[in-house]
Structures are given as C-alpha cells and as structure tokens.
C-alpha atoms as a PDB file:
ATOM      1  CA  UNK A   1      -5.532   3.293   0.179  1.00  0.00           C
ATOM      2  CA  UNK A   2      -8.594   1.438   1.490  1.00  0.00           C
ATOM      3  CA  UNK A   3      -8.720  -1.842  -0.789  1.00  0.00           C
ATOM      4  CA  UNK A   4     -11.791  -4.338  -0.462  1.00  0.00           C
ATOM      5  CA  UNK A   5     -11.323  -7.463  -1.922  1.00  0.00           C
ATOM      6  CA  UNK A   6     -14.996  -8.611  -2.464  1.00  0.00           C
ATOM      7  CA  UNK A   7     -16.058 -12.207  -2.902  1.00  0.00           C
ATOM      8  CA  UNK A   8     -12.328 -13.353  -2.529  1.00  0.00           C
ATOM      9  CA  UNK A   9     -12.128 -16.759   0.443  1.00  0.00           C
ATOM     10  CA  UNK A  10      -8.341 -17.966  -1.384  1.00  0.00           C
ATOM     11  CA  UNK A  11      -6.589 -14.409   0.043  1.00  0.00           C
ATOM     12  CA  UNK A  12      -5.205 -14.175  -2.956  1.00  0.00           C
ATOM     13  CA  UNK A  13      -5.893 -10.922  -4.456  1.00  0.00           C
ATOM     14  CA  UNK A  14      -5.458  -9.463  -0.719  1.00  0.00           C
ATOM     15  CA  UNK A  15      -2.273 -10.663   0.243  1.00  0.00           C
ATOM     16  CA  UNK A  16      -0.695  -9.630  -3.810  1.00  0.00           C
ATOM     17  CA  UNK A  17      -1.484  -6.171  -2.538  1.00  0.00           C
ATOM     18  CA  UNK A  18      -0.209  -6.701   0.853  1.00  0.00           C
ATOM     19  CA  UNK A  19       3.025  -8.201  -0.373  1.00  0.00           C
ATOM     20  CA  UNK A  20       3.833  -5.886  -3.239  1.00  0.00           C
ATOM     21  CA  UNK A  21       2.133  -2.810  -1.847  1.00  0.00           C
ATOM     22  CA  UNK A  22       4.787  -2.965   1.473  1.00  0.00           C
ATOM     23  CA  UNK A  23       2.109  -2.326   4.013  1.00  0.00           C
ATOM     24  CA  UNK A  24       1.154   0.659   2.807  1.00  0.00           C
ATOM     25  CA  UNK A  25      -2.634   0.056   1.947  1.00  0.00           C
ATOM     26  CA  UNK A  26      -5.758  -0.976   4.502  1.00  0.00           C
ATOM     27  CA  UNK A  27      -6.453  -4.137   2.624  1.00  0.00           C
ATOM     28  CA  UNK A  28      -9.558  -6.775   3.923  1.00  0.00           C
ATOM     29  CA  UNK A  29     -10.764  -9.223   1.634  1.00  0.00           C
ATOM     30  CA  UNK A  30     -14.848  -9.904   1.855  1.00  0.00           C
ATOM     31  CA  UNK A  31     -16.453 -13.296   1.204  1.00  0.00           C
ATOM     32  CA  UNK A  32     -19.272 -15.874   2.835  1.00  0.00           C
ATOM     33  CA  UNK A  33     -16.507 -18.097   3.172  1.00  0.00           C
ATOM     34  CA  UNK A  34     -13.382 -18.068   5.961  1.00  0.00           C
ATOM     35  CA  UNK A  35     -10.694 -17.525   3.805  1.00  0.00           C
ATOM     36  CA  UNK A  36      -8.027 -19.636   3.144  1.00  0.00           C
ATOM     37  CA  UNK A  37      -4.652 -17.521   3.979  1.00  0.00           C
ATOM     38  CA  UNK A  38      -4.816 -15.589   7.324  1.00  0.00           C
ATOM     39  CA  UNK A  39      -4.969 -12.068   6.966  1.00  0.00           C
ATOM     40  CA  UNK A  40      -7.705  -9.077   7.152  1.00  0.00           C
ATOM     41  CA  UNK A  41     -11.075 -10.814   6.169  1.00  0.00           C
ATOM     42  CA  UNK A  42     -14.526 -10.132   6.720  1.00  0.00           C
ATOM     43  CA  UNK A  43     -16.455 -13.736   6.895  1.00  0.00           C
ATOM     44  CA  UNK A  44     -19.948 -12.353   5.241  1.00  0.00           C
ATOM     45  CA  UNK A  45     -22.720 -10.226   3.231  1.00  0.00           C
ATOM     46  CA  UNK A  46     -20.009  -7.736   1.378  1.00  0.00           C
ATOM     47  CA  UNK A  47     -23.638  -5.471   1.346  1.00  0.00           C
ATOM     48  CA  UNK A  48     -22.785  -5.264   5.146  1.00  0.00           C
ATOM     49  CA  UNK A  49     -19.440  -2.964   4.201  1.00  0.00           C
ATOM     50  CA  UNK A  50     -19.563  -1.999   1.139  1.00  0.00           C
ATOM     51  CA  UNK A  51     -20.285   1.579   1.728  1.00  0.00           C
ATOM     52  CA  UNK A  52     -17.418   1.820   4.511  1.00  0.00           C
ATOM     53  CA  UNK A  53     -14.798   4.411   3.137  1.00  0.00           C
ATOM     54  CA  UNK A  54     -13.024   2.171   0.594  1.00  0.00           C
ATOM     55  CA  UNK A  55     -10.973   3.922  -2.402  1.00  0.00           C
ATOM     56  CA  UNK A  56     -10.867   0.594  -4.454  1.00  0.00           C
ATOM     57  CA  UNK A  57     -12.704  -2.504  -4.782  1.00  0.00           C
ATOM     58  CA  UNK A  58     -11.759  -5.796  -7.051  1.00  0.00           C
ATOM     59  CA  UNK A  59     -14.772  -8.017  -6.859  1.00  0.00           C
ATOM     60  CA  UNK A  60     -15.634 -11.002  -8.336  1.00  0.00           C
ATOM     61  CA  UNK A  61     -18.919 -11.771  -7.866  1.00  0.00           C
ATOM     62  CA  UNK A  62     -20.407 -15.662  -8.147  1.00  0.00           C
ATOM     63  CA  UNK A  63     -20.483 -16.338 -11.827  1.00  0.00           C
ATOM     64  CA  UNK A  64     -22.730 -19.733 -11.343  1.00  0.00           C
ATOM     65  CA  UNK A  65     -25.868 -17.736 -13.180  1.00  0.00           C
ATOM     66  CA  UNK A  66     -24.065 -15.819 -15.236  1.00  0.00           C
ATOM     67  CA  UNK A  67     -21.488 -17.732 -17.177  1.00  0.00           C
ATOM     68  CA  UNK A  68     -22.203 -18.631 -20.585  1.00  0.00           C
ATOM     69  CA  UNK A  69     -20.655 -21.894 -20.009  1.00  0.00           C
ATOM     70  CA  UNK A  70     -23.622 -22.760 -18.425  1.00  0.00           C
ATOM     71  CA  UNK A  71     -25.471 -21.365 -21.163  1.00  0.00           C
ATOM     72  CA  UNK A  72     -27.887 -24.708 -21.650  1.00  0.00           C
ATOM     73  CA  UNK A  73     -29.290 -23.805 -17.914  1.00  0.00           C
ATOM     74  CA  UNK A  74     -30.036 -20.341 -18.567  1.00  0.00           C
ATOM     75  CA  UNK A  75     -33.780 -20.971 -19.168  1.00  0.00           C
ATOM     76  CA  UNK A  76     -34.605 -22.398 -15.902  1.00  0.00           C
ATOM     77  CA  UNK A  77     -32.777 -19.808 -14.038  1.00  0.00           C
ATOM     78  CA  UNK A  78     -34.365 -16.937 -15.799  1.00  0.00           C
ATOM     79  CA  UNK A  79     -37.203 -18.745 -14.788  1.00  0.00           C
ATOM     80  CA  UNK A  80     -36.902 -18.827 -11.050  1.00  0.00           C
ATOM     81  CA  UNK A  81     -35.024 -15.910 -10.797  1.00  0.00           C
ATOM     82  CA  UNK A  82     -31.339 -16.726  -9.660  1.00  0.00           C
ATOM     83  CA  UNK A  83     -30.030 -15.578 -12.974  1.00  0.00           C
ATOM     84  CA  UNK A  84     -31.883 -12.011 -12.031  1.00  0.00           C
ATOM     85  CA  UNK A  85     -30.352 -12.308  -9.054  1.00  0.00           C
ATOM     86  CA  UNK A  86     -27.050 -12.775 -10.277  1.00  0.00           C
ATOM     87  CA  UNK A  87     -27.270  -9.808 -12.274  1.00  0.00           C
ATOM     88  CA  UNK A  88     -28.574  -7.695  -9.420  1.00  0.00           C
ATOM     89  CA  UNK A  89     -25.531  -8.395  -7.893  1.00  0.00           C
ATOM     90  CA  UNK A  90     -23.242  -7.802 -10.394  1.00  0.00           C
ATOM     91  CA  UNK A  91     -24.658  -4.333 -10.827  1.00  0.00           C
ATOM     92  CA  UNK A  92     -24.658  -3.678  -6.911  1.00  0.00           C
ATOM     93  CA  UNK A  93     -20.749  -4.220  -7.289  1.00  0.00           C
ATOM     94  CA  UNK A  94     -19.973  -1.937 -10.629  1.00  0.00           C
ATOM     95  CA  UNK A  95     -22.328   0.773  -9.139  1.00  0.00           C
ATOM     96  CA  UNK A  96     -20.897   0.535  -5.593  1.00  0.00           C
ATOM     97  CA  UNK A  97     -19.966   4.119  -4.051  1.00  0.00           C
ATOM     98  CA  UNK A  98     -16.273   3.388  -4.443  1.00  0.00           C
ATOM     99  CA  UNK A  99     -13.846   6.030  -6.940  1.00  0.00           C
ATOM    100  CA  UNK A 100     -11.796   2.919  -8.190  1.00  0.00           C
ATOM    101  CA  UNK A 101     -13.476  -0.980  -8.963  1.00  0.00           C
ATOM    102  CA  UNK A 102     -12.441  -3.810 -10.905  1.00  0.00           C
ATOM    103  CA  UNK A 103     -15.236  -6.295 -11.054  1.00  0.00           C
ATOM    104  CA  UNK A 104     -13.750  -9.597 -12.861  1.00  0.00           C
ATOM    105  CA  UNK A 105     -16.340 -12.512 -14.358  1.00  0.00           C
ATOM    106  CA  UNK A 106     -15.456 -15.161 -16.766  1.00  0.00           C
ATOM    107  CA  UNK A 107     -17.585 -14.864 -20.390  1.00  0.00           C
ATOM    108  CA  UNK A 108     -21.130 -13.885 -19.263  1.00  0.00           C
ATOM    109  CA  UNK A 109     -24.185 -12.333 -19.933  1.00  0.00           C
ATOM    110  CA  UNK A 110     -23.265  -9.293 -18.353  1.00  0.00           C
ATOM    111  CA  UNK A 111     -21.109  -8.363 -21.944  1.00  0.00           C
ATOM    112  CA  UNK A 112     -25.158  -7.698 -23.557  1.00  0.00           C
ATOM    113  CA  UNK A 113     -27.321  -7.681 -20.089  1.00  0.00           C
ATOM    114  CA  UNK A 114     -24.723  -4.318 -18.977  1.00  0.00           C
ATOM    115  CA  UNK A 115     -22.273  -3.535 -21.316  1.00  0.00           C
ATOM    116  CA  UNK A 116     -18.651  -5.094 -22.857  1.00  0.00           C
ATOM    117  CA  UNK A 117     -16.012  -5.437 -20.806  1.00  0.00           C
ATOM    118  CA  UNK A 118     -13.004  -2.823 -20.760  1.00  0.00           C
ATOM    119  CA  UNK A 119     -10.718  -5.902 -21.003  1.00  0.00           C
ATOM    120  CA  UNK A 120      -9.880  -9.477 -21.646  1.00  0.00           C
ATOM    121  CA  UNK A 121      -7.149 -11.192 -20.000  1.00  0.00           C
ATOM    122  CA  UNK A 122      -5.636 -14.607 -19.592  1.00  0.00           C
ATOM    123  CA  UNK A 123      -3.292 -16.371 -17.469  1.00  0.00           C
ATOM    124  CA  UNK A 124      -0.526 -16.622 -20.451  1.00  0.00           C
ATOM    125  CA  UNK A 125      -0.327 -12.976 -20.375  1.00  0.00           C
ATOM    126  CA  UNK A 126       0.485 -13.342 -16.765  1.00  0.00           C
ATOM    127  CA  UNK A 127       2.931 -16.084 -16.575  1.00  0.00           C
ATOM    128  CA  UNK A 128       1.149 -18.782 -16.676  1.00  0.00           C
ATOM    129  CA  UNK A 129       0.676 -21.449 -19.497  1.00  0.00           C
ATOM    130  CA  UNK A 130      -3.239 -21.672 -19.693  1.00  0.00           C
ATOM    131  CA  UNK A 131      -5.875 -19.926 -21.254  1.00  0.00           C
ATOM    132  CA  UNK A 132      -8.696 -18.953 -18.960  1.00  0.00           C
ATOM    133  CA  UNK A 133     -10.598 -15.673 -20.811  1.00  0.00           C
ATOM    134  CA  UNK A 134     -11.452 -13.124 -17.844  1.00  0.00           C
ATOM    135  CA  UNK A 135     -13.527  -9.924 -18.265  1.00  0.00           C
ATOM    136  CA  UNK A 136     -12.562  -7.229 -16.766  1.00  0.00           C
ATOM    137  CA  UNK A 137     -14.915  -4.076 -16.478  1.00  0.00           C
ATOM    138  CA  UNK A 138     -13.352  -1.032 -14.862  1.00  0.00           C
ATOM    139  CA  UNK A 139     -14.230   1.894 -13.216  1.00  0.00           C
ATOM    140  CA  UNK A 140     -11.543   4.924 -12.671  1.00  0.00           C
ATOM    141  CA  UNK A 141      -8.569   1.993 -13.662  1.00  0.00           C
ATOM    142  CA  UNK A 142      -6.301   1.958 -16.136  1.00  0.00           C
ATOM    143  CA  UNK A 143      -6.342  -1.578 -18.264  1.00  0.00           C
ATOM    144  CA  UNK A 144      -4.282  -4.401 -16.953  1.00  0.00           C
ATOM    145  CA  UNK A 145      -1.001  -4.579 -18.883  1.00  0.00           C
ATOM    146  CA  UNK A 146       0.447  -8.120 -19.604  1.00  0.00           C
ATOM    147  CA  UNK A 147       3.221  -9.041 -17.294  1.00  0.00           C
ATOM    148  CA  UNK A 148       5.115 -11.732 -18.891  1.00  0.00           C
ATOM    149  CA  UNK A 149       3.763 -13.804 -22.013  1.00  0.00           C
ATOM    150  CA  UNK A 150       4.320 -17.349 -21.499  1.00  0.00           C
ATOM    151  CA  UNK A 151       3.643 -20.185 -24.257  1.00  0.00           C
ATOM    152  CA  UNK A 152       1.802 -23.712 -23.291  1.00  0.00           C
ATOM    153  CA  UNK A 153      -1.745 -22.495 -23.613  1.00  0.00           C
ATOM    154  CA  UNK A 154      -3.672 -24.690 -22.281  1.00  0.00           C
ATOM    155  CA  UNK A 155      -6.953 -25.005 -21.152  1.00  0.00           C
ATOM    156  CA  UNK A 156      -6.135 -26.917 -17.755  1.00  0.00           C
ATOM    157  CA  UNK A 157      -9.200 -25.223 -15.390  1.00  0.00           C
ATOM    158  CA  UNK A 158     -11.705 -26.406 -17.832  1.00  0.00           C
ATOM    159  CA  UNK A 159      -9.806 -30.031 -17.625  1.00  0.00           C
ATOM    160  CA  UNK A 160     -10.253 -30.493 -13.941  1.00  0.00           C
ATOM    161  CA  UNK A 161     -12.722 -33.271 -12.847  1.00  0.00           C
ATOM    162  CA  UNK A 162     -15.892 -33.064 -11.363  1.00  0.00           C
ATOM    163  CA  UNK A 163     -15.843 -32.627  -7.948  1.00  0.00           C
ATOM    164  CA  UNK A 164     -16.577 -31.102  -4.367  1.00  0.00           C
ATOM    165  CA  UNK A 165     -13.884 -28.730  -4.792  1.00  0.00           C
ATOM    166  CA  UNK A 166     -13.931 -27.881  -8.483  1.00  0.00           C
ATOM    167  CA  UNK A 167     -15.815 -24.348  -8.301  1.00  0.00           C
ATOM    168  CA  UNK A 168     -13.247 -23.347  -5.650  1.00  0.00           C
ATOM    169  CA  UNK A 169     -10.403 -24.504  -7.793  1.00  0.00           C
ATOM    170  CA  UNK A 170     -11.644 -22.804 -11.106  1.00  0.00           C
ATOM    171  CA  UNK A 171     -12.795 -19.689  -9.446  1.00  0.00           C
ATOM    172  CA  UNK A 172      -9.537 -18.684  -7.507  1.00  0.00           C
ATOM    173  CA  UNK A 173      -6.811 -15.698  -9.587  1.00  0.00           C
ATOM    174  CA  UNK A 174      -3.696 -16.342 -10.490  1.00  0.00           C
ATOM    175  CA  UNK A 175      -1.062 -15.168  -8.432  1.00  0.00           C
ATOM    176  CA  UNK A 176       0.778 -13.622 -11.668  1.00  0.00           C
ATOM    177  CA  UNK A 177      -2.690 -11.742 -12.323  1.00  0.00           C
ATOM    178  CA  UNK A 178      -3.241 -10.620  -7.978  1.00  0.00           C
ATOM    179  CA  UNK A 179       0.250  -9.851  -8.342  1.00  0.00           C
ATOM    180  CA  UNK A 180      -0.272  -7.173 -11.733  1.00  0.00           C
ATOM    181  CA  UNK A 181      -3.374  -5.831 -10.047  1.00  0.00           C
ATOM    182  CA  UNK A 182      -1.475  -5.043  -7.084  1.00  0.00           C
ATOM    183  CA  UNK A 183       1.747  -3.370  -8.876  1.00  0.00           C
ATOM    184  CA  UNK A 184      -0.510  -1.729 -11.238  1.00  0.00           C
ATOM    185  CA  UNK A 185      -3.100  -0.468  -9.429  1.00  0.00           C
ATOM    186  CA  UNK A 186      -1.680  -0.384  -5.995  1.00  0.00           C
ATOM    187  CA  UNK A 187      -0.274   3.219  -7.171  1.00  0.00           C
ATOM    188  CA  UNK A 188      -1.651   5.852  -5.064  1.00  0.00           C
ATOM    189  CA  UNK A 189      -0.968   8.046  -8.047  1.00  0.00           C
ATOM    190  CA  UNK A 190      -3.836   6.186 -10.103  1.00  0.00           C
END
C-alpha cells in the first residue's frame, strides 16, 4: 500500500509501518517540519500531495484551536478565525480522496462541530502507563484493538513543564500505539 503519514515531523507513525510492515508498503510521512528520524518525508503543505494515489492516510492535524483543553481561548479564536480554520482542516483530512484514513485529535470540538469519534484510546491500552484520551475517527478501518493493558495510569504529558518544546513533546504517538496501527492496519487484506 501507499501510506501517508500527514502532519507527523517525530517519524514515528512512518517508521512503525516500515518496521512491522517488512518493506512492503510506500510509506512518506508529511509535515511543515523536517522530521526527526530519517526516512521518506515530505517537508510541507500535505494539500500539495494529498490527492497523489495514496490507499491510507493517518493524520493528525494541529489540535492548538481545537482542543478543549484550551477551551477558555475558544472565544477569541472563533473570533479571528483560526478556530474556523482549524476545523477546515480537519475536514480537508476526513474528506480527503483516500479509501482508508485515520485522523487522530485529542478531546475537541470536532466530537459536536463533525461528529463523535469511532474510538477512544489511551496509552495504557498500548503499553504504556499514562492516560492520554485520543479520538480516533475512521474511515474504511476497523477500530484499534488494545495491545497490552498496562497499570500506572498516569497523566505524565499533561505534567510536563512549560516550555519551547512542550507541544512537540505532548503531540508525538506512542510507539506501542504507531506500532498497533501498523500491525493492524498494515494488512493489505483490510
């Protein structure tokens, strides 16, 4: 298969595939950033490729105007638009021309503004010990199954401190989560 990993700089996601799928899948990840593990990577607008061929797409799309966590702002950015925008984009990814999509957001607006999501998922389901509650709305996919249920949930991403670096740290999967995608959806069966 054809996999685009939109809005993905960490690699992650991409190299699950890569590594579980044995080489058998066309895998580029898609973000304005460089990303951070060599590999297949397309440094800009995912608009630019979007409609290139791909079977599947997992995208995770900027959650900064979405998020209820930032619920208290949501006023001024209906206001001057970047919550619209958010949105817009959001849509542009679920409504992509692609057979397969995943598009992953944390607890938004896009549960009432679109529609629920097909899933919720966590790290502890994954094997790891933190809670981190991650929508998942699907198109042509079968739900995410748990992997491995781990106890020690704790809330460590919402604990990190303010910083440079802290959207980049809070926003990147967890390799027990890339690595279910990949087994579970890496099928060419699906």
């Amino acid at each position: 298969m054809k996999i685009l990993i939109a809005c993905e700089f960490s690699g992650t996601v991409r190299e699950a595939f890569n590594r579980l799928g044995g080489g058998q899948h066309d895998v580029w990840s898609c973000d304005l950033l460089p990303t951070e593990i060599q590999g297949k990577h397309y440094e800009g607008d995912v608009m630019d490729i979007i409609n290139d061929g791909w079977d599947m797409m997992i995208a995770h799309p900027p959650c900064t105007h979405l998020a209820v966590s930032g619920a208290r702002y949501f006023e001024e950015k209906r206001k001057d638009g970047r919550q619209q925008e958010g949105i817009d984009f959001f849509m542009k990814m679920i409504n992509a021309p692609i057979n397969k999509i995943a598009v992953e957001n944390p607890i938004c607006i896009m549960s009432s503004v679109y529609r629920k999501p097909d899933q919720i998922i966590h790290p502890w389901q994954f094997g790891h010990g933190e809670t981190k509650a991650t929508s998942l709305w699907l198109k042509g996919l079968p739900l995410l199954k748990p992997t491995n249920i781990v106890e020690g949930r704790e809330g460590k991403i919402h604990k990190i401190p303010p910083g440079p670096n802290r959207w980049k740290l809070r926003s990147k999967t967890y390799q027990g989560i890339a690595d279910a995608m990949a087994i579970q959806w890496g099928n060419n069966e699906l």
